[in-house]
Protein backbone atom coordinates (compact mmCIF):
# COMPACT_ATOMS: atom_id res chain seq x y z
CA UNK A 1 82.05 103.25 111.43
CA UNK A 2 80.63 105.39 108.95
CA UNK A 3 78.58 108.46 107.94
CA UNK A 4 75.73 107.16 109.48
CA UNK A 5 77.30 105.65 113.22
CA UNK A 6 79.84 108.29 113.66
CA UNK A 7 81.21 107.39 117.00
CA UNK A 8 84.51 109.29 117.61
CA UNK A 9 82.92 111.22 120.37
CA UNK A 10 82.25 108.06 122.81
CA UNK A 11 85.69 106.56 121.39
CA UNK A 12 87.48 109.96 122.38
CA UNK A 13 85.84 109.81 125.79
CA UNK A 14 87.03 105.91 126.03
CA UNK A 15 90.42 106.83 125.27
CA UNK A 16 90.95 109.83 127.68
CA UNK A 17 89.35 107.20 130.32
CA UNK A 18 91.85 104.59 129.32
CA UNK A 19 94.88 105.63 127.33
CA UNK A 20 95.81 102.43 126.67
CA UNK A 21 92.59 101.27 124.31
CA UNK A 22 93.12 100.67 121.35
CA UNK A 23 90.14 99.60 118.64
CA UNK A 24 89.93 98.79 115.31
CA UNK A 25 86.92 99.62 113.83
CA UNK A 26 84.98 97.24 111.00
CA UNK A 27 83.95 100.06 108.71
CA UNK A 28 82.37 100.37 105.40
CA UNK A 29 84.47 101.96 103.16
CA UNK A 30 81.68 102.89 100.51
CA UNK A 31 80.26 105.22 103.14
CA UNK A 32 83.41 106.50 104.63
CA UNK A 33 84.05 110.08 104.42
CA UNK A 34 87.41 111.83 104.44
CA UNK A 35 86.94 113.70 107.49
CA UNK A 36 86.35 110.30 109.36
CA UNK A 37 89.42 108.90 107.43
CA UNK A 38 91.51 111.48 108.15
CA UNK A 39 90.42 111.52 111.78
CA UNK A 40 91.55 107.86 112.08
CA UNK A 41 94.90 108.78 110.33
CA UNK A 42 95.65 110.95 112.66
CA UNK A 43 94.32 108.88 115.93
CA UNK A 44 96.29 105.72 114.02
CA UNK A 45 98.36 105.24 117.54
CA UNK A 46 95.26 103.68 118.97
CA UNK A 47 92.37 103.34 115.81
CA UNK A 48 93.00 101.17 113.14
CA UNK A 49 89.92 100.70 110.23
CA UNK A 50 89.44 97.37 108.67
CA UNK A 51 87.17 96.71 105.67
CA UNK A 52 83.35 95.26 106.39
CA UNK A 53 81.89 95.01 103.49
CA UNK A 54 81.24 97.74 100.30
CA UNK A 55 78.63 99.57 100.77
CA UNK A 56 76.79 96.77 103.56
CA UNK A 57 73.44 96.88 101.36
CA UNK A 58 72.77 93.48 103.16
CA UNK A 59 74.14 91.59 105.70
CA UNK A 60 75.30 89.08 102.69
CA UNK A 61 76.61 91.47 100.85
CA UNK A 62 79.84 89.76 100.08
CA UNK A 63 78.91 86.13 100.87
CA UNK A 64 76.83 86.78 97.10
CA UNK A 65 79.23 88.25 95.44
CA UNK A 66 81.98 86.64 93.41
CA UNK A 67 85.48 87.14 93.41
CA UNK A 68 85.41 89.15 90.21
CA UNK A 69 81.96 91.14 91.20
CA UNK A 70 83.32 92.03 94.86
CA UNK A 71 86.93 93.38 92.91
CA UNK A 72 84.49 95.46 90.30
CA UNK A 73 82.62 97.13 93.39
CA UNK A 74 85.61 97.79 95.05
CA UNK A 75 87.93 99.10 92.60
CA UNK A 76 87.24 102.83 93.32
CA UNK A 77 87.51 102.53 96.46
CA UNK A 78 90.81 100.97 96.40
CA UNK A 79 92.61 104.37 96.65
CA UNK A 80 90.74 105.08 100.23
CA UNK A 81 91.43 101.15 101.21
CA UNK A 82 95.27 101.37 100.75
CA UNK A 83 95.25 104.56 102.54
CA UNK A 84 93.60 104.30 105.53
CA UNK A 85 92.21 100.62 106.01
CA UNK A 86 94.62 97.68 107.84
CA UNK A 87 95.09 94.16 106.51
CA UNK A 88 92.94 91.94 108.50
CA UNK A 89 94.02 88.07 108.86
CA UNK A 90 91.51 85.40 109.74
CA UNK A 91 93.19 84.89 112.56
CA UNK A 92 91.25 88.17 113.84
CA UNK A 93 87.94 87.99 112.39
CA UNK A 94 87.28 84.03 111.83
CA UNK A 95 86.88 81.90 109.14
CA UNK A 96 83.85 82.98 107.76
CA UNK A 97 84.39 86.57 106.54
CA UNK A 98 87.63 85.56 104.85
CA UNK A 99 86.11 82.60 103.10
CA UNK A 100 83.86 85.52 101.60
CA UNK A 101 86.30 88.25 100.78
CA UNK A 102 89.66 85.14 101.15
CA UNK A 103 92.12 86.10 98.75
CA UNK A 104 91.24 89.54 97.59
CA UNK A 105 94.42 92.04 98.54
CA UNK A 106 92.46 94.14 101.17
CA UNK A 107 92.58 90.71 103.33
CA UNK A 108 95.75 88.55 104.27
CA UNK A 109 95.12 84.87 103.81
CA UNK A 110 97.27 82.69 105.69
């Protein structure tokens, strides 16, 4: 979810349907704006936002990147990240994605 592929409407309409959904949403953070942020804040009972990618320029964004390059082109967005995004284990998302971003402190390893 981002700027660009607001969806809150259709998830709003989900959630009346079925009270009981509950999402998280693979966002990019570099195109995240507060009113989106603050709308999951305050839906956080059933929306959670995990981190998918930077800015998503490619689809190998981070599978390029290097430890130290990905931490550079996140640091400013560390503020928003703490905030509002979730810790996502492997054990949710695969092996692959964390073998890109493995490590970093927006991702739990084990």
């Amino acid at each position: 979810m981002c700027q660009s592929h607001d969806c809150r409407d259709q998830l709003d309409k989900f959630h009346y349907a079925n009270p009981a959904l509950k999402v998280t949403l693979f966002a990019i953070p570099g195109y995240m704006t507060p009113e989106l942020a603050e709308w999951c804040r305050a839906n956080s009972s059933w929306v959670e936002l995990a981190v998918h990618g930077v800015f998503h320029s490619s689809n190998y964004e981070c599978e390029k990147m290097t430890y130290k390059e990905f931490d550079t082109a996140i640091h400013n967005l560390q503020p928003m990240i703490d905030t509002y995004f979730v810790r996502v284990s492997r054990h949710r998302v695969g092996r692959s994605p964390m073998i890109s971003m493995g490590g970093l402190k927006n991702m739990a390893g084990g």
